[in-house]
Protein backbone atom coordinates (compact mmCIF):
# COMPACT_ATOMS: atom_id res chain seq x y z
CA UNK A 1 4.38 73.77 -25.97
CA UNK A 2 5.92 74.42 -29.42
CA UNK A 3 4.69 72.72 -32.24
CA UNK A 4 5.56 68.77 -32.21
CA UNK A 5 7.19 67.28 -35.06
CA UNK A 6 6.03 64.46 -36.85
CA UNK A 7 7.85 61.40 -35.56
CA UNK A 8 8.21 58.90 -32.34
CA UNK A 9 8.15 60.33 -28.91
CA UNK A 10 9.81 57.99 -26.28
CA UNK A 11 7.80 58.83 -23.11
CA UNK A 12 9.02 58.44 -19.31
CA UNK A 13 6.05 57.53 -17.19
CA UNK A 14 6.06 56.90 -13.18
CA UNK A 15 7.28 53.63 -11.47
CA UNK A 16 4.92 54.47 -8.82
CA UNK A 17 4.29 58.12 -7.77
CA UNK A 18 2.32 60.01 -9.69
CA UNK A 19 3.96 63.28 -8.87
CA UNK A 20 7.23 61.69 -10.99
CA UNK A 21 5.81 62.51 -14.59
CA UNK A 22 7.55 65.02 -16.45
CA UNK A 23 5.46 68.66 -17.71
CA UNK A 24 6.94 67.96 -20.39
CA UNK A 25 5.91 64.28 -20.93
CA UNK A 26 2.11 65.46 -20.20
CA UNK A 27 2.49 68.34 -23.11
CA UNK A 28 3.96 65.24 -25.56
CA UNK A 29 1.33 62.68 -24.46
CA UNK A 30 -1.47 65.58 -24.80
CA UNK A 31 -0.07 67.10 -28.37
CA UNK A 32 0.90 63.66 -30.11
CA UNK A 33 -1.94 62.00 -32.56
CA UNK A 34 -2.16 58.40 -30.50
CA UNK A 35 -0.33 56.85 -28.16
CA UNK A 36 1.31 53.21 -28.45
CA UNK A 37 1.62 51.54 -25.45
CA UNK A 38 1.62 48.40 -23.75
CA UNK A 39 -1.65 47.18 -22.35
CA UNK A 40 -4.42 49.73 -23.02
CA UNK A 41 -6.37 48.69 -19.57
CA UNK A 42 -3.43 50.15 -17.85
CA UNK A 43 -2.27 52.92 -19.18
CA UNK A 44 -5.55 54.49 -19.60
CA UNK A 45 -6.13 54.24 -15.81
CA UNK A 46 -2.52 57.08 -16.05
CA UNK A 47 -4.47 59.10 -18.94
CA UNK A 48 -7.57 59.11 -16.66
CA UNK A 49 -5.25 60.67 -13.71
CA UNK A 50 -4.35 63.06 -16.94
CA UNK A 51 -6.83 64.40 -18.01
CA UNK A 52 -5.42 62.64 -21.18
CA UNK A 53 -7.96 61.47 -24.15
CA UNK A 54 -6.31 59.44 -27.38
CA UNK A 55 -6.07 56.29 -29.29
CA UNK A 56 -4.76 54.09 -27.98
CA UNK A 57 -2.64 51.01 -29.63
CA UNK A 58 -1.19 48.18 -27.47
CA UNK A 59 2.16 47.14 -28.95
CA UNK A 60 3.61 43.64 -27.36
CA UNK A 61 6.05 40.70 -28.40
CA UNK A 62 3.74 39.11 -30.23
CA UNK A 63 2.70 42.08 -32.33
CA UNK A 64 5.24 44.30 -33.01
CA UNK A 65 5.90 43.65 -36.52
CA UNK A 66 2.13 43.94 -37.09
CA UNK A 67 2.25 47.61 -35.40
CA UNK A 68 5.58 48.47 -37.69
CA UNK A 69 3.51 47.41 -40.99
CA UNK A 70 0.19 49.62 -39.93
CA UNK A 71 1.63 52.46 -38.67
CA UNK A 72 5.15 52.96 -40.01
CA UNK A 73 3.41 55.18 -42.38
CA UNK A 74 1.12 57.75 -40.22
CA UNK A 75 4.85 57.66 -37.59
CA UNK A 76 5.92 59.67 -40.57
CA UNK A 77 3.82 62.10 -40.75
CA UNK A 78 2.28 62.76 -37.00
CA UNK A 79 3.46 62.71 -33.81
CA UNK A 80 3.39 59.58 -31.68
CA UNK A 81 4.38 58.84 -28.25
CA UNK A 82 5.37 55.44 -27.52
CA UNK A 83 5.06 54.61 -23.54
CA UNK A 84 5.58 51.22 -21.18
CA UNK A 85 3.57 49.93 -18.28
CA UNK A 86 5.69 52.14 -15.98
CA UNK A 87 9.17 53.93 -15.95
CA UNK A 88 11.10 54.35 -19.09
CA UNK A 89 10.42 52.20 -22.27
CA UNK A 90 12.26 49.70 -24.20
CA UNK A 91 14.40 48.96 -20.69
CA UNK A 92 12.85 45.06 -20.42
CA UNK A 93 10.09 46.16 -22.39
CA UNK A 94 8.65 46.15 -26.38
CA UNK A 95 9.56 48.74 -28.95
CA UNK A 96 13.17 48.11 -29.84
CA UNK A 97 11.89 46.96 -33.24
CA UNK A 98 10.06 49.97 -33.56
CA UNK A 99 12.50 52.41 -32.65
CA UNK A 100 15.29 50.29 -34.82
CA UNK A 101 12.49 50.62 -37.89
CA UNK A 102 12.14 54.44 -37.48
CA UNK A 103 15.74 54.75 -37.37
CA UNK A 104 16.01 53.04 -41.02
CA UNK A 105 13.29 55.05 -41.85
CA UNK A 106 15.17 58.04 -41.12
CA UNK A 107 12.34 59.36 -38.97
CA UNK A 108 12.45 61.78 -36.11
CA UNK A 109 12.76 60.26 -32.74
CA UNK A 110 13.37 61.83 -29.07
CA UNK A 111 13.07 61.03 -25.75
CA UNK A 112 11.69 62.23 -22.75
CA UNK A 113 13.15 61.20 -20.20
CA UNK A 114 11.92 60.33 -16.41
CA UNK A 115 11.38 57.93 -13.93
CA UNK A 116 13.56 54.16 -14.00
CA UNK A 117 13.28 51.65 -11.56
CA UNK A 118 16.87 50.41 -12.70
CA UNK A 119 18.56 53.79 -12.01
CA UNK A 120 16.37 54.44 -9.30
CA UNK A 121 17.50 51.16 -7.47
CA UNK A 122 21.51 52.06 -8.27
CA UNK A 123 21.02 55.11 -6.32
CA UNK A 124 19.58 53.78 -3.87
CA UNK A 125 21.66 50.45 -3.64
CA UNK A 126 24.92 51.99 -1.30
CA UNK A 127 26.84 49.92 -3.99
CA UNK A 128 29.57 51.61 -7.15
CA UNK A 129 27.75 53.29 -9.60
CA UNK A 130 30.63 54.13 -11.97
CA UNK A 131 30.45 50.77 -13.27
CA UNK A 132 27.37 48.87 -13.92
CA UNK A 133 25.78 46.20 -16.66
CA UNK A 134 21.94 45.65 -16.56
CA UNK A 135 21.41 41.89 -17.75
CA UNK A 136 16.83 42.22 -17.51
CA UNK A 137 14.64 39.85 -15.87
CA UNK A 138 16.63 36.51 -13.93
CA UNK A 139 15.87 33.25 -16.12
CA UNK A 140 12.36 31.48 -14.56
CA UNK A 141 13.64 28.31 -15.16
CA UNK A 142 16.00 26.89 -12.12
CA UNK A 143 18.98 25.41 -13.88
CA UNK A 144 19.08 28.48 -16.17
CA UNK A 145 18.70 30.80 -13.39
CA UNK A 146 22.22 28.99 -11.51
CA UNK A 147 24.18 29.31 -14.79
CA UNK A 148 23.29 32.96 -15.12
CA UNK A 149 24.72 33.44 -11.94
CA UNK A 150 27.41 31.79 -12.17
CA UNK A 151 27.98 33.90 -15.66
CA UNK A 152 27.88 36.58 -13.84
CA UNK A 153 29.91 35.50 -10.53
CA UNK A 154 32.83 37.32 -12.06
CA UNK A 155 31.80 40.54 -13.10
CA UNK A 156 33.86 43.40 -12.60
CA UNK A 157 31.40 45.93 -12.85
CA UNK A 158 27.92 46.14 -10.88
CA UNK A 159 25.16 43.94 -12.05
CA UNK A 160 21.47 44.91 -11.75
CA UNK A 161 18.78 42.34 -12.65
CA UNK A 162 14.81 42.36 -12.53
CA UNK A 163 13.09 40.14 -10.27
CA UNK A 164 9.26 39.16 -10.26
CA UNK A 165 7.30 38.53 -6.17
CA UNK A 166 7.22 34.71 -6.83
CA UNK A 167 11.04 34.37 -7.84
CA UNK A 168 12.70 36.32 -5.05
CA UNK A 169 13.41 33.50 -2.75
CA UNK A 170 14.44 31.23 -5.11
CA UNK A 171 16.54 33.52 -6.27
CA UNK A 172 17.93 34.74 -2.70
CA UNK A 173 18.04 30.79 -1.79
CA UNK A 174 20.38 30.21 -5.11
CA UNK A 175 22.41 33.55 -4.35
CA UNK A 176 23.38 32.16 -1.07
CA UNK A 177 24.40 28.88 -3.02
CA UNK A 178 26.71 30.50 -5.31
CA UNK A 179 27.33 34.01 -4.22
CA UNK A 180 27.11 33.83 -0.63
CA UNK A 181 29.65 36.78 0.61
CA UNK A 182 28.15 38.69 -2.00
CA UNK A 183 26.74 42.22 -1.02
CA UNK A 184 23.28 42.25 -2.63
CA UNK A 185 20.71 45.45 -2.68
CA UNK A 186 16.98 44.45 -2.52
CA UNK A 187 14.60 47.10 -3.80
CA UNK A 188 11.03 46.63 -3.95
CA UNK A 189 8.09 49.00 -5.27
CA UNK A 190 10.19 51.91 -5.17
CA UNK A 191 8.51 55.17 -5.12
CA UNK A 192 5.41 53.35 -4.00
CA UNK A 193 3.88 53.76 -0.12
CA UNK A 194 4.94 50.33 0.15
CA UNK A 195 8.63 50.76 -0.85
CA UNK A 196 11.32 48.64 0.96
CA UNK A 197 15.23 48.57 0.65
CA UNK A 198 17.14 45.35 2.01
CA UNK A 199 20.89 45.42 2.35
CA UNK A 200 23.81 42.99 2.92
CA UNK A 201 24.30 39.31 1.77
CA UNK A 202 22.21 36.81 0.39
CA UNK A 203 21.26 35.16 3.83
CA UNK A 204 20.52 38.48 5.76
CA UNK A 205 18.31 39.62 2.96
CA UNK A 206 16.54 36.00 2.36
CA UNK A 207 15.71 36.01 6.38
CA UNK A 208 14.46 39.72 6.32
CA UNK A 209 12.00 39.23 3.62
CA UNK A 210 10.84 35.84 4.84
CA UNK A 211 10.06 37.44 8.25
CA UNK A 212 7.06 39.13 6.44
CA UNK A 213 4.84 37.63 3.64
CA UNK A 214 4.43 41.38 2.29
CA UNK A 215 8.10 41.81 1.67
CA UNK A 216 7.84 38.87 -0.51
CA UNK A 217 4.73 41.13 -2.80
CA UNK A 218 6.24 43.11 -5.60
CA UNK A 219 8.36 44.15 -8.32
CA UNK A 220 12.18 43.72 -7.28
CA UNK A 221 15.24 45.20 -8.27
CA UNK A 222 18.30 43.44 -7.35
CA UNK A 223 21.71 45.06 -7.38
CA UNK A 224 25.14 42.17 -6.95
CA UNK A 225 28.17 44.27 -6.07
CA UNK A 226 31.30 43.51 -8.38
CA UNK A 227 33.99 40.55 -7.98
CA UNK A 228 36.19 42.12 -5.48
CA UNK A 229 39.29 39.66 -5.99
CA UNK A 230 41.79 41.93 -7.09
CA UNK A 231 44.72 39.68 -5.48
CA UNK A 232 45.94 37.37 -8.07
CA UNK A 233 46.39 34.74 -4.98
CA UNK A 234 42.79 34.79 -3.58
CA UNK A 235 40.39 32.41 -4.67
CA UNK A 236 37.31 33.32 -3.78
CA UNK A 237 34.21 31.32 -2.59
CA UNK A 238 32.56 32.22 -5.64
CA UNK A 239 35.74 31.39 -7.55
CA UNK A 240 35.88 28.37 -5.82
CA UNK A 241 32.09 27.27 -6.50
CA UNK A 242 33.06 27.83 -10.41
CA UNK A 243 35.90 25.30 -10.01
CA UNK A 244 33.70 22.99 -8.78
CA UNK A 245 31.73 22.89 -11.53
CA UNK A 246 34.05 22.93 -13.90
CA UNK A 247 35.95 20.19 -13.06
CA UNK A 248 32.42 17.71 -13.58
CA UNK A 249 32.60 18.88 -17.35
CA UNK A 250 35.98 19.26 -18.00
CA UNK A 251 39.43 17.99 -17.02
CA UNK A 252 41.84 19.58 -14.30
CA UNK A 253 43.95 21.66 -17.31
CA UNK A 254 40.87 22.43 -19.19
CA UNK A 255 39.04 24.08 -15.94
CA UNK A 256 42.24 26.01 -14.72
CA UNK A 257 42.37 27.58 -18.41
CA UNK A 258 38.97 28.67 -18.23
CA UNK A 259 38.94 30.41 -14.45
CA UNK A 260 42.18 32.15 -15.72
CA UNK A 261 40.55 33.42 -18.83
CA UNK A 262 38.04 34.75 -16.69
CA UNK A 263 39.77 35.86 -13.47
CA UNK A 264 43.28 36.51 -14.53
CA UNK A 265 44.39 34.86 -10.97
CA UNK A 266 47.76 33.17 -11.69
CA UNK A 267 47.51 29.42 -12.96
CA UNK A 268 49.28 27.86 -10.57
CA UNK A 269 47.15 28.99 -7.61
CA UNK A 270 43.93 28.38 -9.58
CA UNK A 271 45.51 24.89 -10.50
CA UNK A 272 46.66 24.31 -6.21
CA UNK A 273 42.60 24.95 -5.45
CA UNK A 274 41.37 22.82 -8.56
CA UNK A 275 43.74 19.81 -7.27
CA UNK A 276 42.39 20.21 -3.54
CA UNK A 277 38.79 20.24 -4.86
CA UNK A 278 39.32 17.27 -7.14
CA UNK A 279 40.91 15.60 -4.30
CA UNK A 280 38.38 16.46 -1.99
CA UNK A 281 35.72 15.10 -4.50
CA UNK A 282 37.83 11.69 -4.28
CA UNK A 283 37.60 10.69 -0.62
């Protein structure tokens, strides 16, 4: 490998499979001075598999301005690979302050790029790829977790979120609440012997991975297909559930407004739905 220049090395490691990592993210992680990383416990279980021997300094939420102020300095003048827990850093994980500080700094950064369970999942998902936003981890918290879907119940473009084991039902149950004819991708420990791909709405999915506790075990990647209402006359279920809610925080003009905004469906069909549901509300 030719000589490394001093600076911060952004290093890909596997999601799962150890045969993923990069020659050239082995020849970085060997040649660079320490390695920053998340927790030390695990990644030196991956430079054990190595071969790999270095410092090693665990950078989290809590400490990365600490990290910044003690080793700013020696980032300037050695090499040092930053990695995550698994896949490609920064995506969900620490270092953005870092990187953003270097950057000021005006010091050398690169990337090596490899494995990423987002990506991985979008292949993999049989939904459009040309188009996609990735919004992280879905909230813990139940109420947030229903407004962030309903944010996101009108998104024109792909959306792929992160999903721990003990919040996939709830979040399959609350899919089926609010985006029910949804087509949803369900990945789980991809790359891993234990990987497993569910397809097709919310229900399907939920009674799939309920059949087996071990479907429930996991990291998950959920993929949401787009809002597919291209007719300005439709009004979706989804559409529908938004006018709903709507109209218990804000009058009958106010809520029409707002879904037009946001779907561009014509008023007066929006306004036609919004009366029936208010109506309906009234018996």
């Amino acid at each position: 490998m030719a000589r490394m220049l001093n600076g911060l090395y952004i290093v890909a490691t596997p999601i799962g499979n150890m045969g993923d990592i990069s020659n050239r993210a082995i020849d970085t992680l060997q040649n660079a001075d320490f390695i920053i990383c998340e927790n030390q416990n695990h990644s030196s279980k991956l430079m054990s598999k190595l071969g790999i021997k270095k410092k090693m300094v665990a950078l989290h939420d809590h400490n990365e301005d600490k990290i910044i102020r003690n080793y700013i300095e020696i980032i300037k003048t050695k090499p040092v690979a930053l990695i995550s827990d698994a896949g490609s850093p920064l995506i969900s994980d620490p270092g953005y302050k870092l990187v953003k500080h270097c950057i000021k700094e005006n010091i050398f950064i690169t990337t090596i790029p490899g494995p990423s369970s987002i990506i991985c999942a979008l292949q993999l998902s049989g939904l459009p790829v040309n188009e996609f936003i990735f919004v992280g981890f879905a909230p813990k918290n139940k109420k947030k977790m229903l407004d962030f879907l309903n944010s996101i119940s009108l998104e024109q473009k792909t959306v792929i979120l992160l999903v721990s084991s003990h919040k996939i039902i709830q979040l399959l149950e609350m899919l089926i609440e609010t985006l029910p004819s949804r087509n949803v991708s369900v990945c789980k420990e991809i790359t891993k012997l234990n990987e497993k791909r569910f397809y097709g709405m919310p229900e399907n999915i939920l009674e799939k991975i309920s059949s087996n506790p071990k479907y429930s075990l996991g990291e998950f990647v959920v993929i949401i297909d787009a809002e597919k209402n291209i007719e300005k006359n439709y009004i979706s279920p989804e559409i529908e559930n938004i006018i709903k809610r709507l109209l218990t925080k804000f009058s009958l003009t106010e809520s029409v407004e707002i879904v037009h905004k946001i779907s561009y469906i014509e008023k007066k069909q929006i306004y036609k739905k919004a009366l029936d549901v208010k109506n309906e509300d009234n018996k």
